[in-house]
N, C-alpha and C. Protein backbone atom coordinates (compact mmCIF):
# COMPACT_ATOMS: atom_id res chain seq x y z
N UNK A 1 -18.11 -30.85 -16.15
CA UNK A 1 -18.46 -31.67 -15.00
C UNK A 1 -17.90 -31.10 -13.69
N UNK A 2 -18.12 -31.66 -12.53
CA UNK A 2 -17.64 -31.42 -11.16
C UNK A 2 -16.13 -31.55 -11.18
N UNK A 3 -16.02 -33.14 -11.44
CA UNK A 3 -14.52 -33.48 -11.13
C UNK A 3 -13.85 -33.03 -12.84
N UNK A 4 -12.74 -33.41 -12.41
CA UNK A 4 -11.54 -33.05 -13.89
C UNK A 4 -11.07 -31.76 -14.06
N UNK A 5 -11.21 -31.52 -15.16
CA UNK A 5 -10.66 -30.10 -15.69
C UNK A 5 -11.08 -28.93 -15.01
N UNK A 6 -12.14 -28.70 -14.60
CA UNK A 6 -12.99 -27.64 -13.76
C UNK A 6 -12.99 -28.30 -11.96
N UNK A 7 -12.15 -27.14 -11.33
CA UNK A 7 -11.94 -27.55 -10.14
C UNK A 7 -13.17 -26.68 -9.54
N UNK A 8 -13.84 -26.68 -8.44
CA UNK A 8 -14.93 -26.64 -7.68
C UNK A 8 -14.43 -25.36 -7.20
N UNK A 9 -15.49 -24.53 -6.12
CA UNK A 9 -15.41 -23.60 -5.85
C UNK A 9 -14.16 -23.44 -4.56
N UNK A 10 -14.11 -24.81 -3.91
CA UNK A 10 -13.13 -24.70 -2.81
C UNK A 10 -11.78 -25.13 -2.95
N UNK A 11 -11.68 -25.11 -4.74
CA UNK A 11 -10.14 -25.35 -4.75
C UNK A 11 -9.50 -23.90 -5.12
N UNK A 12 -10.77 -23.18 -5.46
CA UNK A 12 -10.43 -21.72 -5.94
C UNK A 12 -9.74 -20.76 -4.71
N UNK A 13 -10.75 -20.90 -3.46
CA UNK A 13 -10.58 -20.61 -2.46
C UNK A 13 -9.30 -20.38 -1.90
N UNK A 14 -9.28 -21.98 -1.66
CA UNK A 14 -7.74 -22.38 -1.20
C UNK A 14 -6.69 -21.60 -1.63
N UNK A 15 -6.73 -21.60 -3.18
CA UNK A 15 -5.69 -21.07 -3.73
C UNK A 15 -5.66 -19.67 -3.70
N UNK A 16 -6.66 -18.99 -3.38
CA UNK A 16 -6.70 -17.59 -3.07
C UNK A 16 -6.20 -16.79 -1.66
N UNK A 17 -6.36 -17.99 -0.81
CA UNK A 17 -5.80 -17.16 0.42
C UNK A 17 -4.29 -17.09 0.94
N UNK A 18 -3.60 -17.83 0.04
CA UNK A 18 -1.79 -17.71 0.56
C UNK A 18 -1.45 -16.35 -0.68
N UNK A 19 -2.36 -16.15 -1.91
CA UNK A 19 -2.11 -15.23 -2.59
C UNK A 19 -2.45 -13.82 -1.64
N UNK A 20 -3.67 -13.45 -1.27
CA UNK A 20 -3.78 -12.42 -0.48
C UNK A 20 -3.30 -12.42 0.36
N UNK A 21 -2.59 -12.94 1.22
CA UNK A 21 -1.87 -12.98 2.33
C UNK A 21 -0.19 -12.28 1.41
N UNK A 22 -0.03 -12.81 0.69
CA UNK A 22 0.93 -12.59 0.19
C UNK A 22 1.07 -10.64 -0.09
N UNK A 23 0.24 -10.40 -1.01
CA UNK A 23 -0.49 -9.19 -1.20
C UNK A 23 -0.47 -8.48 0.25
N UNK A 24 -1.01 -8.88 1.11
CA UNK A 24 -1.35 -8.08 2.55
C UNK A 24 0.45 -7.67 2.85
N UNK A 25 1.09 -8.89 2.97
CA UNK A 25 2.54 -8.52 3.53
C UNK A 25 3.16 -7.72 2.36
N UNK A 26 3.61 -7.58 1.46
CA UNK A 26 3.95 -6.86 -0.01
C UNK A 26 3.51 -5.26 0.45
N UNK A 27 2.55 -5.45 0.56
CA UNK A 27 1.47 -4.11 1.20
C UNK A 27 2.05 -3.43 2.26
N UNK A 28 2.35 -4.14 3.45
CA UNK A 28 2.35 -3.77 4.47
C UNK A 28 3.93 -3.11 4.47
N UNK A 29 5.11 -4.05 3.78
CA UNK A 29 6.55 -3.57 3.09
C UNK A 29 6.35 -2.01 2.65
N UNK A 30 5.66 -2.38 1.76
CA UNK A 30 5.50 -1.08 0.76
C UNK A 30 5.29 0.42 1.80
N UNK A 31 4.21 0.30 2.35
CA UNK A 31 3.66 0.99 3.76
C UNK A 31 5.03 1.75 4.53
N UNK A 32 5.52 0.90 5.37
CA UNK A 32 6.49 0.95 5.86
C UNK A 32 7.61 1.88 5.08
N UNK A 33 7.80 1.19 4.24
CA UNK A 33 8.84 2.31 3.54
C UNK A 33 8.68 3.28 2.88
N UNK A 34 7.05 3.35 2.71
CA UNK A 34 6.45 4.57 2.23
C UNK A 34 6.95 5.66 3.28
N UNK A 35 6.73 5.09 4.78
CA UNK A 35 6.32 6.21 5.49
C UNK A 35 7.74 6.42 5.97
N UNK A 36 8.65 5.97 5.89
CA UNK A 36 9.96 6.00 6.41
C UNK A 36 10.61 7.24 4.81
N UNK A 37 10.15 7.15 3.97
CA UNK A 37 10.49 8.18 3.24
C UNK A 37 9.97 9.48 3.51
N UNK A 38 8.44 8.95 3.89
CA UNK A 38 7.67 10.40 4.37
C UNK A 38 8.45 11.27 5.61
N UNK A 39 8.85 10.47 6.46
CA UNK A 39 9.76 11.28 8.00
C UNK A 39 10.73 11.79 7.41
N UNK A 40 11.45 11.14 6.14
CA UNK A 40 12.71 11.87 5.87
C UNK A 40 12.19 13.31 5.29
N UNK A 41 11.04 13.14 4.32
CA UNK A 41 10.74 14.31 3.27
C UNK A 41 10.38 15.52 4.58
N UNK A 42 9.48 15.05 5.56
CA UNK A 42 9.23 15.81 6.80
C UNK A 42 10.18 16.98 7.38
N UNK A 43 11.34 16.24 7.60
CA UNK A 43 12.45 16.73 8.30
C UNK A 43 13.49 17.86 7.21
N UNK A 44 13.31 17.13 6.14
CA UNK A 44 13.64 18.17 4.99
C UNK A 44 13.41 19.11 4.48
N UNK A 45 11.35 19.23 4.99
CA UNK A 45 10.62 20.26 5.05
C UNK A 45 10.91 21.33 5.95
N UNK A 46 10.92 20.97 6.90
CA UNK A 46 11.39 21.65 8.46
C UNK A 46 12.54 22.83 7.68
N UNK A 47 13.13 22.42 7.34
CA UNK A 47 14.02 23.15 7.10
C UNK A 47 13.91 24.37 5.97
N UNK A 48 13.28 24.11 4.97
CA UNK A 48 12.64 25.27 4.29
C UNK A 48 11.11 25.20 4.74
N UNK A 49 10.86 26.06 5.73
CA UNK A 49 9.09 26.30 5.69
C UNK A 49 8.19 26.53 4.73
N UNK A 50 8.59 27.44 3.87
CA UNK A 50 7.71 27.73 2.84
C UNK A 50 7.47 26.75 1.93
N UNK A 51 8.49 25.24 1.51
CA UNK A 51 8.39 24.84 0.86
C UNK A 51 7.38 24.00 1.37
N UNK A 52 7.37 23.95 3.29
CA UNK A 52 6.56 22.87 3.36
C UNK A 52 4.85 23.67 3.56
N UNK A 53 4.87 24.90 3.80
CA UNK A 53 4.14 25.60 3.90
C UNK A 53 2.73 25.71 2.34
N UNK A 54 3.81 25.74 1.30
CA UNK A 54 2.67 25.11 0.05
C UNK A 54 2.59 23.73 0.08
N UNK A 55 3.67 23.16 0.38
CA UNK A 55 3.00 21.16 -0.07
C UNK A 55 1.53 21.49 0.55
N UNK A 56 1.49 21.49 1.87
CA UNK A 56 0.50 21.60 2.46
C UNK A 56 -0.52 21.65 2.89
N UNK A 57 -0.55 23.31 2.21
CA UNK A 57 -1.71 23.37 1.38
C UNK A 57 -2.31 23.16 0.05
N UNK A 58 -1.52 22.37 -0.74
CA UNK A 58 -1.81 21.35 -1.95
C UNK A 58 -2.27 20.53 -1.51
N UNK A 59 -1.84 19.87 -0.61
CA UNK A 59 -2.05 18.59 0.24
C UNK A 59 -3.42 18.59 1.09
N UNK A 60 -4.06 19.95 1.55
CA UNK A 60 -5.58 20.29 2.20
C UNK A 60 -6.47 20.16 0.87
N UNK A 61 -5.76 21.03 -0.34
CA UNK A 61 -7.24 21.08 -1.06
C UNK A 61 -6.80 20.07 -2.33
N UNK A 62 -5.97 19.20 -2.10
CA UNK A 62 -6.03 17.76 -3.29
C UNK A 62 -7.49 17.40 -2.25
N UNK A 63 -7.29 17.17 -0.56
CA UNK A 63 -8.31 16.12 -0.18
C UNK A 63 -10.14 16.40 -0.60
């Protein structure tokens, strides 16, 4: 039926958007400290060229 055990399409809803929101910020954390590792790995590169010299180009022909 409509009512009871089976909730309708807009209770699904509801309950879906504090979850993706949730997801979006989790995401956006993750991001952030992704790239705050990336500046460190950067600067670490700098310092041996060659090492950053192959990532590099691993990194051109992975894309």
């Amino acid at each position: 039926g409509i009512t009871g055990s089976n909730p309708g399409p807009k209770a699904a809803e509801t309950e879906q958007i504090p979850n993706d929101y949730e997801k979006q910020k989790t995401s956006r954390i993750r991001l952030t400290r992704y790239l705050n590792l990336w500046n460190v790995k950067e600067k670490h590169w700098a310092c041996s060229s060659s090492y950053a010299r192959t990532h590099t180009t691993e990194a051109l022909s992975a894309e």
